[in-house]
Structure formats: structure tokens, C-alpha cells
N, C-alpha and C. Protein backbone atom coordinates (compact mmCIF):
# COMPACT_ATOMS: atom_id res chain seq x y z
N UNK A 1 -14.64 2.12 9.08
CA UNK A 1 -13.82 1.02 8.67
C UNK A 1 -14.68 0.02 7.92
N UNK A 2 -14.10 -0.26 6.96
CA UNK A 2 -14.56 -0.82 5.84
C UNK A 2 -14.24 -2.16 5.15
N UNK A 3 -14.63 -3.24 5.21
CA UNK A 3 -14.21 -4.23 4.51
C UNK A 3 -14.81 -4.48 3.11
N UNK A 4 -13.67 -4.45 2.22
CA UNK A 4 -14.21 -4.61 1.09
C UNK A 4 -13.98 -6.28 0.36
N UNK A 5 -14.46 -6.84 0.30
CA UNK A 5 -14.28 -8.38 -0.30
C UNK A 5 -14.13 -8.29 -1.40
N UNK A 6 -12.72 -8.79 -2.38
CA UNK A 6 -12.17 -8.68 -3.42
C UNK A 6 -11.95 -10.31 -3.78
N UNK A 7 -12.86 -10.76 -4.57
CA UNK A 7 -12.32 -12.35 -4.92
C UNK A 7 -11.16 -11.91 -6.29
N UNK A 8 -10.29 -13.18 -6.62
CA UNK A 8 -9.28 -13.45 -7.31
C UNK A 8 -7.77 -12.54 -7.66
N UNK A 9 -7.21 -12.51 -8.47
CA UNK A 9 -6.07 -11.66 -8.77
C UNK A 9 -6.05 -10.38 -8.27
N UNK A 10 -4.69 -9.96 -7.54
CA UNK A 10 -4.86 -8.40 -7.34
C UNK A 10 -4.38 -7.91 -8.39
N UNK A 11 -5.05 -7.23 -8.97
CA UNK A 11 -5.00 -6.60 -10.14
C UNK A 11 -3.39 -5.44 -9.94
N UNK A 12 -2.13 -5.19 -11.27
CA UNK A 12 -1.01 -4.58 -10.89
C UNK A 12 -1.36 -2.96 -10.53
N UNK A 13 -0.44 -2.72 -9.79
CA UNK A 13 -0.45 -1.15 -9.31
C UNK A 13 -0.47 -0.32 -10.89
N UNK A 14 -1.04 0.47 -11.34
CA UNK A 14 -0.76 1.80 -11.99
C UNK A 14 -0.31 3.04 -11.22
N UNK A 15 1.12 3.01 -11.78
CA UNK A 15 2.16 3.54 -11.36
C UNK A 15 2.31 4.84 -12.08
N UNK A 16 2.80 6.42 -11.19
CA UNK A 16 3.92 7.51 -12.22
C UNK A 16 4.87 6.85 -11.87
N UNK A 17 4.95 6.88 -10.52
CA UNK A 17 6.81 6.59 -10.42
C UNK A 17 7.06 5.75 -9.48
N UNK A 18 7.93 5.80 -8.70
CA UNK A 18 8.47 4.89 -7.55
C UNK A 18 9.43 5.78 -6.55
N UNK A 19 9.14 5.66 -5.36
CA UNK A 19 10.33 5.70 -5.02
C UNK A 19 10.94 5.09 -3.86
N UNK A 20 12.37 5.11 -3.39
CA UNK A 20 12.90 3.78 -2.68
C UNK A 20 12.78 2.57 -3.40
N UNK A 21 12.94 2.84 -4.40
CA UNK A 21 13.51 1.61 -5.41
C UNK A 21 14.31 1.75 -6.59
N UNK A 22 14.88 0.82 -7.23
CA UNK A 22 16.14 1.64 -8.31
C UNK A 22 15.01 0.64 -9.32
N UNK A 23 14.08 -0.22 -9.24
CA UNK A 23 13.50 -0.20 -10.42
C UNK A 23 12.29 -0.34 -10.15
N UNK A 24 11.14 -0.46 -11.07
CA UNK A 24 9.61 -0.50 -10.42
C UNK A 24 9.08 -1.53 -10.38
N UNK A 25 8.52 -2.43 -8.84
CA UNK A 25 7.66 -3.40 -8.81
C UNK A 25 6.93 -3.97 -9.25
N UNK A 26 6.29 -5.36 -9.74
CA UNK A 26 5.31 -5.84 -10.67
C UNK A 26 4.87 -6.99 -9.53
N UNK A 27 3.79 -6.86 -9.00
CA UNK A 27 3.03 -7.66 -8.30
C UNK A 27 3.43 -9.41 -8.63
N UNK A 28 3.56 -9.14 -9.90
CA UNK A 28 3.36 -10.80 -10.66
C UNK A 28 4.98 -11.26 -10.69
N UNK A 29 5.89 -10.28 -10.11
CA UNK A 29 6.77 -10.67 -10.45
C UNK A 29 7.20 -10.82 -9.01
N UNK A 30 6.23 -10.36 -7.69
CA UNK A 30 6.68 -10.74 -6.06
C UNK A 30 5.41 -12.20 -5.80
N UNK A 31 5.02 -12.51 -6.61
CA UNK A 31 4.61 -14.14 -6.54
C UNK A 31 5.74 -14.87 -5.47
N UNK A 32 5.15 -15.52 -4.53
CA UNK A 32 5.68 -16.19 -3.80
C UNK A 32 6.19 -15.47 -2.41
N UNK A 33 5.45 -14.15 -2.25
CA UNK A 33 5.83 -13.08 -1.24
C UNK A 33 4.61 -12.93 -0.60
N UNK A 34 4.26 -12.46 0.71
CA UNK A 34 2.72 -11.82 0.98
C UNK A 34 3.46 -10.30 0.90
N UNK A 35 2.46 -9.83 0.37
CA UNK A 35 2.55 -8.18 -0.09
C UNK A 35 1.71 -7.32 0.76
N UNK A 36 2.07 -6.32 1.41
CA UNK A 36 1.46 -5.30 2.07
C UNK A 36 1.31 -4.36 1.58
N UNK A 37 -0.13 -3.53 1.03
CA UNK A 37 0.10 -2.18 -0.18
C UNK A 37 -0.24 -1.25 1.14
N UNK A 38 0.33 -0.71 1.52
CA UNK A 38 -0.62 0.89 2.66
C UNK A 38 -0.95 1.76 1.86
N UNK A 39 -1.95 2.13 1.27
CA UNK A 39 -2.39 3.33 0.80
C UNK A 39 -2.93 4.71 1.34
N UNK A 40 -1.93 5.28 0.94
CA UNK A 40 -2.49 6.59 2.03
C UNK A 40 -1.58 7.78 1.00
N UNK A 41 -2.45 8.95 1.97
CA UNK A 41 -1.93 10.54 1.67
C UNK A 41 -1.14 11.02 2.31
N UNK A 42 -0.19 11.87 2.08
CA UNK A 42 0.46 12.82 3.30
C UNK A 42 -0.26 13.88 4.08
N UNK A 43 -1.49 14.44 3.37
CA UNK A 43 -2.48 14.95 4.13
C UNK A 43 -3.97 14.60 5.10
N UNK A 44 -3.19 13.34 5.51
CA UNK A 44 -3.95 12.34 5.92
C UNK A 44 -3.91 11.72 7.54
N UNK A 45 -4.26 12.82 8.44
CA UNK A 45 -4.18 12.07 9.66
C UNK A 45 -4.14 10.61 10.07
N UNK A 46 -4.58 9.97 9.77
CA UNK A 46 -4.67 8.48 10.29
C UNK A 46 -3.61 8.16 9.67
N UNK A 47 -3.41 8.08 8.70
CA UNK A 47 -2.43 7.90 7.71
C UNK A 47 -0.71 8.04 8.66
N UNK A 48 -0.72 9.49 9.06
CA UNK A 48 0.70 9.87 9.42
C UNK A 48 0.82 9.00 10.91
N UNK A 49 -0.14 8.77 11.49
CA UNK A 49 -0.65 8.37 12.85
C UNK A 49 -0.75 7.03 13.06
N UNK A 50 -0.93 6.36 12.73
CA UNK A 50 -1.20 4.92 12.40
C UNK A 50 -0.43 4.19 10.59
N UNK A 51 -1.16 4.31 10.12
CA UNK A 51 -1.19 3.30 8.83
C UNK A 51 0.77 3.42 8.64
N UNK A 52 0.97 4.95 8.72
CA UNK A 52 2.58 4.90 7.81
C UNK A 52 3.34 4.08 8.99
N UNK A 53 3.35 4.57 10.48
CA UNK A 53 3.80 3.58 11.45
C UNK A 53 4.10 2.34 11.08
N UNK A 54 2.70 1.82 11.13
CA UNK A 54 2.44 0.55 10.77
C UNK A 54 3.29 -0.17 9.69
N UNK A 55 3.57 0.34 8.52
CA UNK A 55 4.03 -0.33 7.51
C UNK A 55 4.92 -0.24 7.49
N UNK A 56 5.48 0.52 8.49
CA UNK A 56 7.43 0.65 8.15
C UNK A 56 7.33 -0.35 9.76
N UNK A 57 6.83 -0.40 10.71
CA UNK A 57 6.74 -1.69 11.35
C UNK A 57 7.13 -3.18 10.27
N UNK A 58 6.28 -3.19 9.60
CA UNK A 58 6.04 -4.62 9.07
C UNK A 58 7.31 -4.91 8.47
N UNK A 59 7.76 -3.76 7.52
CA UNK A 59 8.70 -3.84 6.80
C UNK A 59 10.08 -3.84 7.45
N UNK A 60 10.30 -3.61 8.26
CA UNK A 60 11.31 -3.55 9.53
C UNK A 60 11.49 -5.07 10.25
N UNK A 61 10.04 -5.91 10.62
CA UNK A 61 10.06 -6.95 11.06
C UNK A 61 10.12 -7.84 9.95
N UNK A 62 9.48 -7.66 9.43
CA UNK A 62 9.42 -9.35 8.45
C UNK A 62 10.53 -9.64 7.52
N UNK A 63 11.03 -10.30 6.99
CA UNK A 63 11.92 -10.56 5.85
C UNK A 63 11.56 -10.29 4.53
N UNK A 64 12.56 -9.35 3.79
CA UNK A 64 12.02 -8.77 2.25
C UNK A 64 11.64 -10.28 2.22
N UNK A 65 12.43 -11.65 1.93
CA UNK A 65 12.37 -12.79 1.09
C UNK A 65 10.86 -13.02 1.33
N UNK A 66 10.38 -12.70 2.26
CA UNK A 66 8.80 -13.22 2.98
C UNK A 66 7.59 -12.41 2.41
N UNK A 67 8.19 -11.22 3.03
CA UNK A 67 6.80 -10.47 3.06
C UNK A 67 7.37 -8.49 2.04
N UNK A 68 6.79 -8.25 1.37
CA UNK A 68 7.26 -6.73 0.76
C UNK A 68 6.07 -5.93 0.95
N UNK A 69 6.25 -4.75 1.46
CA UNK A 69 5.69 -3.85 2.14
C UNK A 69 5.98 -2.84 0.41
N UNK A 70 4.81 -2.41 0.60
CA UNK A 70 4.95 -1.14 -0.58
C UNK A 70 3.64 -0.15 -0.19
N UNK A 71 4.18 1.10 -0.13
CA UNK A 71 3.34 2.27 -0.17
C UNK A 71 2.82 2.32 -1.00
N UNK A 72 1.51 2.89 -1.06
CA UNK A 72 0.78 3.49 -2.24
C UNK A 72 0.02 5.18 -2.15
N UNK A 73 1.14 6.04 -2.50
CA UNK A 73 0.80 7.30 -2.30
C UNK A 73 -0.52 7.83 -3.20
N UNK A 74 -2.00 7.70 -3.21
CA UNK A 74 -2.67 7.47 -4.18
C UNK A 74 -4.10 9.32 -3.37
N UNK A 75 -3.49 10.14 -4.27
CA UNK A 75 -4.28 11.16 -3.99
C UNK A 75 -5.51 10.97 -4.84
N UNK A 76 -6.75 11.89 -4.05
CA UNK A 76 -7.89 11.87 -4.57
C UNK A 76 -8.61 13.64 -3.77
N UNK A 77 -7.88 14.01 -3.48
CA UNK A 77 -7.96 15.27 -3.44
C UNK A 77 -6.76 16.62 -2.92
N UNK A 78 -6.74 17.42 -2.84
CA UNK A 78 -5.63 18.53 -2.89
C UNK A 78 -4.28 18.17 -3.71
N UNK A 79 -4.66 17.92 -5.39
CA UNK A 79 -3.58 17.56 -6.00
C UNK A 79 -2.77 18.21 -6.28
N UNK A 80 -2.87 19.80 -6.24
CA UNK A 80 -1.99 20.59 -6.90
C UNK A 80 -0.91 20.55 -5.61
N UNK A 81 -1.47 20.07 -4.16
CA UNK A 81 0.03 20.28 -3.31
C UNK A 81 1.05 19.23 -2.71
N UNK A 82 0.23 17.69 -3.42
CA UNK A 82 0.91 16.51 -2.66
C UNK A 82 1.19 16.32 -4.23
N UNK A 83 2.66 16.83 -4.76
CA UNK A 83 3.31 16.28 -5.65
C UNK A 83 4.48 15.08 -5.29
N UNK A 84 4.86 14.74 -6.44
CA UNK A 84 6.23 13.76 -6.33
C UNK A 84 7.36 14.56 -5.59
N UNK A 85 7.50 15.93 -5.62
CA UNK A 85 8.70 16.45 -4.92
C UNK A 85 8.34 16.54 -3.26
N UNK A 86 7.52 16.71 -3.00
CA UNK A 86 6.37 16.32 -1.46
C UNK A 86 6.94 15.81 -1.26
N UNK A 87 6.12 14.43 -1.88
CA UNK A 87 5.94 13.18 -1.41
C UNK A 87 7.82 12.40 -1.22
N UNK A 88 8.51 12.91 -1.53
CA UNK A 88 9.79 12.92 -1.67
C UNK A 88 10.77 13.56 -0.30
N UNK A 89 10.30 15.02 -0.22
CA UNK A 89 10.74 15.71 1.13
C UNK A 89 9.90 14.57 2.39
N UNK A 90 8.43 14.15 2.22
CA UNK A 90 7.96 13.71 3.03
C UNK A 90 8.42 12.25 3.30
N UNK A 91 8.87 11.61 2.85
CA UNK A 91 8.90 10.22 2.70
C UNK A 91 10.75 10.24 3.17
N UNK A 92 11.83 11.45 3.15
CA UNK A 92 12.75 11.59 3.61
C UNK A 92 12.42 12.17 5.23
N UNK A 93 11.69 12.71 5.59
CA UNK A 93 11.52 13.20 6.69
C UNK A 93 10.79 12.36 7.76
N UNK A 94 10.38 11.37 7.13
CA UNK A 94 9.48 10.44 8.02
C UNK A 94 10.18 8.89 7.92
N UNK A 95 11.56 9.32 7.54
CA UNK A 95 12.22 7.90 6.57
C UNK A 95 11.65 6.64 6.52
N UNK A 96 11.01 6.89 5.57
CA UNK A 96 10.43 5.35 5.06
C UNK A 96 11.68 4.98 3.98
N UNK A 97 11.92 3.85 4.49
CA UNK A 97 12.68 2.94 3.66
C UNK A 97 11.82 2.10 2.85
N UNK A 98 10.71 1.98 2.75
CA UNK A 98 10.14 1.06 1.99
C UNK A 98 9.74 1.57 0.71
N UNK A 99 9.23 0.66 -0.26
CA UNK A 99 8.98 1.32 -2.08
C UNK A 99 8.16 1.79 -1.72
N UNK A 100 7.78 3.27 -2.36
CA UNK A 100 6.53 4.00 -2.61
C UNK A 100 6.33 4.32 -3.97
N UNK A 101 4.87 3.66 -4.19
CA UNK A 101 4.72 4.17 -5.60
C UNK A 101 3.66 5.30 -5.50
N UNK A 102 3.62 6.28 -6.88
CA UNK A 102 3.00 7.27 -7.33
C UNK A 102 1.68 6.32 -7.67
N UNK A 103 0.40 6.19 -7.32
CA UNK A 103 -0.86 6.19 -7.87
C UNK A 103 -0.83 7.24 -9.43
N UNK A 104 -1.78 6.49 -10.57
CA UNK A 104 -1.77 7.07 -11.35
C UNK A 104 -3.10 7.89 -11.71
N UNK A 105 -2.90 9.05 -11.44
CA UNK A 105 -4.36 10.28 -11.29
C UNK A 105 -4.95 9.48 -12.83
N UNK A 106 -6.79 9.31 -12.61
CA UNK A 106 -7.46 9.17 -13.36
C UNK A 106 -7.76 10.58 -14.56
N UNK A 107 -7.75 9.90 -15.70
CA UNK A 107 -8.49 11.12 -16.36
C UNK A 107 -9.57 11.65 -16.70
N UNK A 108 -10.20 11.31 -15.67
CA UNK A 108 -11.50 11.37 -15.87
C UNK A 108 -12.41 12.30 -14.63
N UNK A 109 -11.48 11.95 -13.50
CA UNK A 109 -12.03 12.16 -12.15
C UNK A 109 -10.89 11.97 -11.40
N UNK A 110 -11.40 12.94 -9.70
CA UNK A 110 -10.47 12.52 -8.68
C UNK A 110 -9.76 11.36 -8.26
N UNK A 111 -10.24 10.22 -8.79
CA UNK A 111 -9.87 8.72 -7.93
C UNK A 111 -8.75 8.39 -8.53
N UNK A 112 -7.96 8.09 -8.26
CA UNK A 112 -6.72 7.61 -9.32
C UNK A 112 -7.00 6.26 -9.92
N UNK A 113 -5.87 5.35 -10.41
CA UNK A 113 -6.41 4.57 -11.32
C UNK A 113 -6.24 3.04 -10.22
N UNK A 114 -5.35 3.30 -9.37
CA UNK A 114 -5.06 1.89 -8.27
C UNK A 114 -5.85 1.94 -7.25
N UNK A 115 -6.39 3.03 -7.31
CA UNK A 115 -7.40 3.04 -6.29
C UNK A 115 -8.80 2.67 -6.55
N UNK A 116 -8.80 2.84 -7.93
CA UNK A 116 -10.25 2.64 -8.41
C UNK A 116 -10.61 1.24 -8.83
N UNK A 117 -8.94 0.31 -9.27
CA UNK A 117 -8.84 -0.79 -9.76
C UNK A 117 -9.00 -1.88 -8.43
N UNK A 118 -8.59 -1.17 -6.86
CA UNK A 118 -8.76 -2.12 -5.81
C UNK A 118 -10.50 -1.90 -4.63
N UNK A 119 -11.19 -0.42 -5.15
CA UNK A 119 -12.35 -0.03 -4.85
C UNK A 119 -12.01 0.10 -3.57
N UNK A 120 -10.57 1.17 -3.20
CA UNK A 120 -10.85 1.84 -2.31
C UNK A 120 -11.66 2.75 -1.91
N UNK A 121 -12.37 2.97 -0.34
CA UNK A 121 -12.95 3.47 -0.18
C UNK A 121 -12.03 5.51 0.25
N UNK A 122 -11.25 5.35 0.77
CA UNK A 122 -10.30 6.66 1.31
C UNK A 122 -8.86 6.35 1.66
N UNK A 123 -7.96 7.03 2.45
CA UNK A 123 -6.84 6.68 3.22
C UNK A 123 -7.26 6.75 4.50
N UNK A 124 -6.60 5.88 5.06
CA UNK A 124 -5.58 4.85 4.77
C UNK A 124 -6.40 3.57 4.74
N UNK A 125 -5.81 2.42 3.55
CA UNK A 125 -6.28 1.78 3.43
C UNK A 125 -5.48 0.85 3.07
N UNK A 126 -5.12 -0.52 3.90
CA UNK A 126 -4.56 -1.75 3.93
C UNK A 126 -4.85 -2.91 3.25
N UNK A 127 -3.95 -2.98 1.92
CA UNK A 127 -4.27 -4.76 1.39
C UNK A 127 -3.28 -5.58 1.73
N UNK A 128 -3.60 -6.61 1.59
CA UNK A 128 -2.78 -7.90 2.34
C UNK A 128 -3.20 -8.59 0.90
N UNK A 129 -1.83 -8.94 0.13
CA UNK A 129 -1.83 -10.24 -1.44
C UNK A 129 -1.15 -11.34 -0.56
N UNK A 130 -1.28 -12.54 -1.02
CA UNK A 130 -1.00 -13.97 -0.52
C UNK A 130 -0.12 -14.04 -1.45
N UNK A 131 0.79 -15.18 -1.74
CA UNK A 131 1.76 -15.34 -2.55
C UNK A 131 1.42 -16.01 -3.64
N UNK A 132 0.04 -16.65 -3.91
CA UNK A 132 -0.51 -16.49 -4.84
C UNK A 132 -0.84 -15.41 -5.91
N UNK A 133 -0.95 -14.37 -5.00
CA UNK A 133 -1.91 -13.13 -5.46
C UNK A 133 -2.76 -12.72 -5.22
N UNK A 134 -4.03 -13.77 -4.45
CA UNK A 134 -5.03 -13.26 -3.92
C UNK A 134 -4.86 -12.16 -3.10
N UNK A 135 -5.73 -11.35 -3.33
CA UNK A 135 -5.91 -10.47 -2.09
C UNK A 135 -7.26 -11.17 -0.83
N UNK A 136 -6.16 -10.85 -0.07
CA UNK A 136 -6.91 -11.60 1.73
C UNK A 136 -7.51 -10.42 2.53
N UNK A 137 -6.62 -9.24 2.19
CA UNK A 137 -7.63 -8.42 3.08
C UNK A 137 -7.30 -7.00 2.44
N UNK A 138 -8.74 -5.89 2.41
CA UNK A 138 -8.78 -4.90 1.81
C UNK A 138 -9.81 -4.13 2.22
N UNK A 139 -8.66 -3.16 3.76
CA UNK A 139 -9.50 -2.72 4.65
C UNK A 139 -9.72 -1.24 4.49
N UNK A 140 -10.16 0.12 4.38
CA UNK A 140 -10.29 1.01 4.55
C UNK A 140 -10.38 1.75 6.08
N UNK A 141 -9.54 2.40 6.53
CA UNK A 141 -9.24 2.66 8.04
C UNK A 141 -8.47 2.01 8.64
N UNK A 142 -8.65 1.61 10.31
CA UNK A 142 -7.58 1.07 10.69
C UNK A 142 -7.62 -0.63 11.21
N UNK A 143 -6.54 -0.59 10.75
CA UNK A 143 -6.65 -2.15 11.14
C UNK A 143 -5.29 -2.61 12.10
N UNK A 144 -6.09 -3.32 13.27
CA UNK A 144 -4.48 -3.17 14.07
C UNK A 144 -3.46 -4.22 13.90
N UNK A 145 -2.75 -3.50 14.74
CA UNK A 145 -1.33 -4.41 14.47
C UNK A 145 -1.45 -5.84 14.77
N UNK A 146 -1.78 -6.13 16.06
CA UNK A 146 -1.92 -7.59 16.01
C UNK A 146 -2.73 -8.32 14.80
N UNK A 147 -3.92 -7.87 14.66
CA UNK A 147 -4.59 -8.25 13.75
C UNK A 147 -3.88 -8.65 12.07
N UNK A 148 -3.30 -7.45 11.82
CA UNK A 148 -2.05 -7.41 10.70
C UNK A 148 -1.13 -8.16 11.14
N UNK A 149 -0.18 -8.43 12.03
CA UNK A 149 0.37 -9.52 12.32
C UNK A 149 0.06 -11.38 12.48
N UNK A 150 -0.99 -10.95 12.69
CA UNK A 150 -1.65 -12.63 12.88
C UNK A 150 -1.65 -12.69 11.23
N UNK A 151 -2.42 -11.51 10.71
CA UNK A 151 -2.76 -12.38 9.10
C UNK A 151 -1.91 -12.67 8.31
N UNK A 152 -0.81 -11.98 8.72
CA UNK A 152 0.52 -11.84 7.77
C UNK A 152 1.37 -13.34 8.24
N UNK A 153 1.19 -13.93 9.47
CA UNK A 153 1.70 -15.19 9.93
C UNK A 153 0.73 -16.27 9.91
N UNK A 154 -0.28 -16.31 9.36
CA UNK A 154 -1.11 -17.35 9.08
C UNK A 154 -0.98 -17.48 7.33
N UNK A 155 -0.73 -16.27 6.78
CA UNK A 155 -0.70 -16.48 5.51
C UNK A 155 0.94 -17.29 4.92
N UNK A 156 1.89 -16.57 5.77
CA UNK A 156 2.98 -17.33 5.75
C UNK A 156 3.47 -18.57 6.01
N UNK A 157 2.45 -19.38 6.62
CA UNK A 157 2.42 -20.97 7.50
C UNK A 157 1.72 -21.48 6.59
N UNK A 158 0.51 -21.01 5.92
CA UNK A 158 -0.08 -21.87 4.93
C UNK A 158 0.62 -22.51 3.88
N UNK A 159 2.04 -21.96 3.73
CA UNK A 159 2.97 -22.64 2.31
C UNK A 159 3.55 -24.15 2.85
């Protein structure tokens, strides 16, 4: 577990697609929200075990008006088998109601491009944006619930 310290703007998701949404998210345009990104794989123990839990927790408790929870399905290895139609059967079978976006595979290398733009370290990996934008926290592994709950209600009291 990993803390990575990210000063200023969270830089926007690079997106293929979306899904659980009828249009696609723009960070700059949930200004005035604290944002939860979960980044993770479907071939990803901790991930199925913790992190996805977790975020359909948050998103379940808090108020869209407050707080927006968004997946970030962001592969960096076994690409030929965690496609969009997967990630689709999977994301119906585990019903997440919350937006999931497609990470956009780098062309260069394994890392995709939102992953490389927030210096994740693996899945699952938790950012917390303020309604500013800052990013407050950008953890790699697990981070618990209370802990995610306190930050998500201290960040919300600060307005």
C-alpha cells in the first residue's frame, strides 16, 4: 500500500467508453462534488474483494448531489481477455450501478493513459478529488472504509 502525493488539478480521465451512463463524465464539469475514482481490474482479487465492495458502498450511501463514485476499469495486463463486452457481463453480474469508464490503453506500453496520468502504482487503487479538484488521496491497495468515510466527511464539512 502505497501513497502517492499528487499536488494540484486531477488531471481528466482518458476515456474508450463509459458505462452506466447515457453520457460521459468530465471531472471539470462534477466541480463542486467530492469524486471517488476506484480503479481496478476484473482480474483482480482485491479488487473483486474489497475495492468494488467498497465503491458501490459509497455510492449507495452518499448523495449523487455530494459525492460521485466512478469506476475506472484501467487494464495493464491480460488485454486480449478483459474487453468492453467483459467488463459489461461483469459489471451486470456484480451490479454496479455506478459509471464505469474504459481506461484508454497507451500506445506505447502496458499502462493505459489514466493510469499513467494519476501514477498509479496497480489495482486497486483509490482517489478521493475535493470539489475543487484537488486530489486528497491517491492510494494504491487498500484503504478502509472508515478511513474512506472519515475523508469523504471531512472533505464535505470543509464547504
Amino acid at each position: 500500500m502505497t501513497s502517492i502525493i499528487t499536488y494540484g488539478q486531477a488531471p481528466e480521465l482518458e476515456v474508450v467508453t463509459w458505462l452506466n451512463t447515457k453520457q460521459p463524465l468530465k471531472l471539470s464539469a462534477l466541480r463542486g462534488k467530492v469524486i471517488v475514482i476506484h480503479a481496478f481490474q476484473m482480474l483482480c482479487p482485491a479488487c473483486v474483494v474489497h475495492g468494488i465492495p467498497q465503491a458501490s458502498a459509497i455510492h449507495e450511501l452518499y448523495s449523487q448531489d455530494d459525492v460521485q463514485v466512478i469506476g475506472l476499469h484501467t487494464v495493464f495486463e491480460h488485454h486480449n481477455v478483459m474487453t468492453v463486452e467483459a467488463l459489461t457481463a461483469f459489471a451486470a453480474e456484480y451490479r454496479l450501478t455506478f459509471p464505469i469508464a474504459v481506461d484508454t490503453p497507451s500506445g506505447t506500453g502496458p499502462i493505459p493513459k489514466t493510469m499513467a496520468a494519476y501514477y498509479m502504482q496497480g489495482t486497486p487503487t483509490l482517489i478521493v478529488i475535493d470539489q475543487q479538484g484537488q486530489i486528497r488521496h491517491n492510494l494504491f491497495g487498500r484503504t478502509s472504509d472508515m478511513q474512506v468515510g472519515n475523508l469523504i466527511g471531512q472533505i464535505i464539512a470543509e464547504v
